[in-house]
Structure formats: C-alpha cells, structure tokens
Protein backbone atom coordinates (compact mmCIF):
# COMPACT_ATOMS: atom_id res chain seq x y z
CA UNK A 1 -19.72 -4.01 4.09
CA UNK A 2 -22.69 -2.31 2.60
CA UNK A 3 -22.29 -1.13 -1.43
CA UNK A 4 -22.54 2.41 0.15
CA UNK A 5 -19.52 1.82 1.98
CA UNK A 6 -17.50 0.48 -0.75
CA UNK A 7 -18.23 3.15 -3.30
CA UNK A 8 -17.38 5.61 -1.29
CA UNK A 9 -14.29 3.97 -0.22
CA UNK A 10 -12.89 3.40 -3.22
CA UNK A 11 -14.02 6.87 -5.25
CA UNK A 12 -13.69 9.58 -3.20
CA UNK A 13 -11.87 8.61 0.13
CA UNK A 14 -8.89 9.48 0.97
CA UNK A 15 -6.97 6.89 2.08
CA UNK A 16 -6.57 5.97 5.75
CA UNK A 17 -3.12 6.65 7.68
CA UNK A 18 -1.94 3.98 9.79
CA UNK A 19 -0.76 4.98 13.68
CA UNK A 20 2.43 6.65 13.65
CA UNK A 21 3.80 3.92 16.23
CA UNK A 22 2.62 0.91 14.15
CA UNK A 23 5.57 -1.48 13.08
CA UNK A 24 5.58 -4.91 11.44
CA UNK A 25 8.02 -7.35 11.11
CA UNK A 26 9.01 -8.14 7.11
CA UNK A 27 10.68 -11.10 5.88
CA UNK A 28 14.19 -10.01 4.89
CA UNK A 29 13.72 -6.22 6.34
CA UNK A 30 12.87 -7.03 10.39
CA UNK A 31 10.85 -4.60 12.20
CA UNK A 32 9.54 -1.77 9.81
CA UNK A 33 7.45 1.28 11.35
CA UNK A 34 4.68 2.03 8.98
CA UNK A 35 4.15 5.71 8.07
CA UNK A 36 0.98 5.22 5.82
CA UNK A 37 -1.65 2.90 5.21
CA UNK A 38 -3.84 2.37 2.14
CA UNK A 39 -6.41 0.18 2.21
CA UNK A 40 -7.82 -0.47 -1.67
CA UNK A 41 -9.69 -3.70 -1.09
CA UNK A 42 -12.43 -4.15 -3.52
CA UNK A 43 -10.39 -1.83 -5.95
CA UNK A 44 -8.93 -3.63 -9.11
CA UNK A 45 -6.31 -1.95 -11.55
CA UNK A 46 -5.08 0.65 -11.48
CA UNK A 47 -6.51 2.29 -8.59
CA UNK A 48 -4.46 0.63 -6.24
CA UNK A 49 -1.67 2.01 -7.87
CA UNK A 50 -2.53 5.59 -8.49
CA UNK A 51 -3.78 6.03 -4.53
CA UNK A 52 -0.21 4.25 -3.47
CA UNK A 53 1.24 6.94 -6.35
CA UNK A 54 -0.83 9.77 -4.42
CA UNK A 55 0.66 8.76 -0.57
CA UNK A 56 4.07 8.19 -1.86
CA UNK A 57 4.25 11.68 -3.66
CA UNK A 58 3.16 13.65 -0.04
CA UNK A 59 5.88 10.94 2.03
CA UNK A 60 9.39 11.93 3.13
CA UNK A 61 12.20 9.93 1.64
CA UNK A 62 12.58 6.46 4.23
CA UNK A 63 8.77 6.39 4.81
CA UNK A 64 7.09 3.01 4.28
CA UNK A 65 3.97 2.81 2.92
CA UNK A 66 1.22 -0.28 3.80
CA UNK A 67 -0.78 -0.98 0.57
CA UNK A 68 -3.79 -3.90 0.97
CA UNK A 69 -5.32 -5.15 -1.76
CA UNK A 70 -6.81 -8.53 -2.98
CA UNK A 71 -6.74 -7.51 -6.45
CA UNK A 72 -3.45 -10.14 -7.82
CA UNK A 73 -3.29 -8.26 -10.89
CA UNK A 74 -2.39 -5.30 -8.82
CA UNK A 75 -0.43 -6.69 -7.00
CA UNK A 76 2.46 -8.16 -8.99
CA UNK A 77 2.64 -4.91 -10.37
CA UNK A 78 3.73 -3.15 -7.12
CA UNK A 79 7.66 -4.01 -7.65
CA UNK A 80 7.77 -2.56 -11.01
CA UNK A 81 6.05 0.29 -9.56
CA UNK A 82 8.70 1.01 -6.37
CA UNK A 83 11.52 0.91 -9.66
CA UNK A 84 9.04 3.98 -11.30
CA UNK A 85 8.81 5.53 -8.06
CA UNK A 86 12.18 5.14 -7.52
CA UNK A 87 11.39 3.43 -4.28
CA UNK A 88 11.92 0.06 -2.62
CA UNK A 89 9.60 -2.87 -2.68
CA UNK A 90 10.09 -4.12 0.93
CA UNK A 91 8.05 -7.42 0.48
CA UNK A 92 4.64 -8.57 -0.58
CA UNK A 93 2.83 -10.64 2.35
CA UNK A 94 -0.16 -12.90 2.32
CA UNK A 95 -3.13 -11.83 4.16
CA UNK A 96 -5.75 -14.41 4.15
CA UNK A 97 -7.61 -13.53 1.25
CA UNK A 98 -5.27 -10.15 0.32
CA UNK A 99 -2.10 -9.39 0.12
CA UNK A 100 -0.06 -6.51 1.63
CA UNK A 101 2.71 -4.87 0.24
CA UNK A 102 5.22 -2.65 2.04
CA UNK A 103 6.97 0.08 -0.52
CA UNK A 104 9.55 2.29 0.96
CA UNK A 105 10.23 5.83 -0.71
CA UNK A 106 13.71 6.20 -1.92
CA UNK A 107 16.40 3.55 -2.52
C-alpha cells in the first residue's frame, strides 16, 4: 500500500460499509450479519475509536459493527468502549496480524 493510500485512508476517508448480506460466525454469538465495516489498519489511538464512535452514532439499535485494526492498544480498549456506547462487545478475533472486533449497538 503506497503512503498516498494510507494517508488518505486514515484522514479523510470515510469508512468502508461492509455488504449488507455479509455474516460471520462469533465465538459465543453464532452467525452475526454485519451492518458496517471499518477498516482502521495503520491507525493507532484513538482513531480507531472515534471512526467506530462515528458508525455507531448513524447505526440502528441491533446493528453490528466490524472494526479491524492491528493497533493492540486500541484494541483492548474496544469493551470499555461498547459499556460508553452503551453497546455490546460481541468478541474480539485474531486476524493474522490484526484483530477484529464485532460491537453491537444497544444491550
């Protein structure tokens, strides 16, 4: 991925919505359709938060939101996050070299 790329992924776009028919299956939750997609890799804290912050606020109460991110800082701060949000953590998967956590809006 060129700089170019990057930069502009992580300052001014907006992040990218998953296919409405895309479902995963989550340890502990089975299969979960995924309403939006945000992809912060590269990002460190707090961005990662504040863009999940920014999809969550435009979601409908049940939606799941797919947050990936490689930063582990921000990640072990999602679940403290979904209790501000007043939201769910669903679970926090290992991706390779990322993670990807699943936060569902509402309890």
């Amino acid at each position: 991925m060129s700089a170019t790329v990057w930069w502009r992924r992580i300052l001014g776009r907006e992040p990218r919505q998953a296919a409405p028919s895309q479902e995963v299956v989550l340890p502990g939750a089975g299969p979960t359709r995924i309403a939006h997609s945000v992809d912060c890799l590269g990002a460190s804290c707090p961005r990662p938060q504040l863009l999940a912050m920014k999809v969550m606020s435009r979601m409908a109460d049940g939606e799941v939101v797919e947050v990936h991110c490689d930063s582990a800082a921000a990640v072990e701060s999602f679940p403290a996050l979904a209790l501000t949000l007043v939201s769910t953590h669903l679970a926090t998967v290992r991706d390779g070299y990322a993670w990807r956590v699943y936060l569902r809006k509402g309890l």
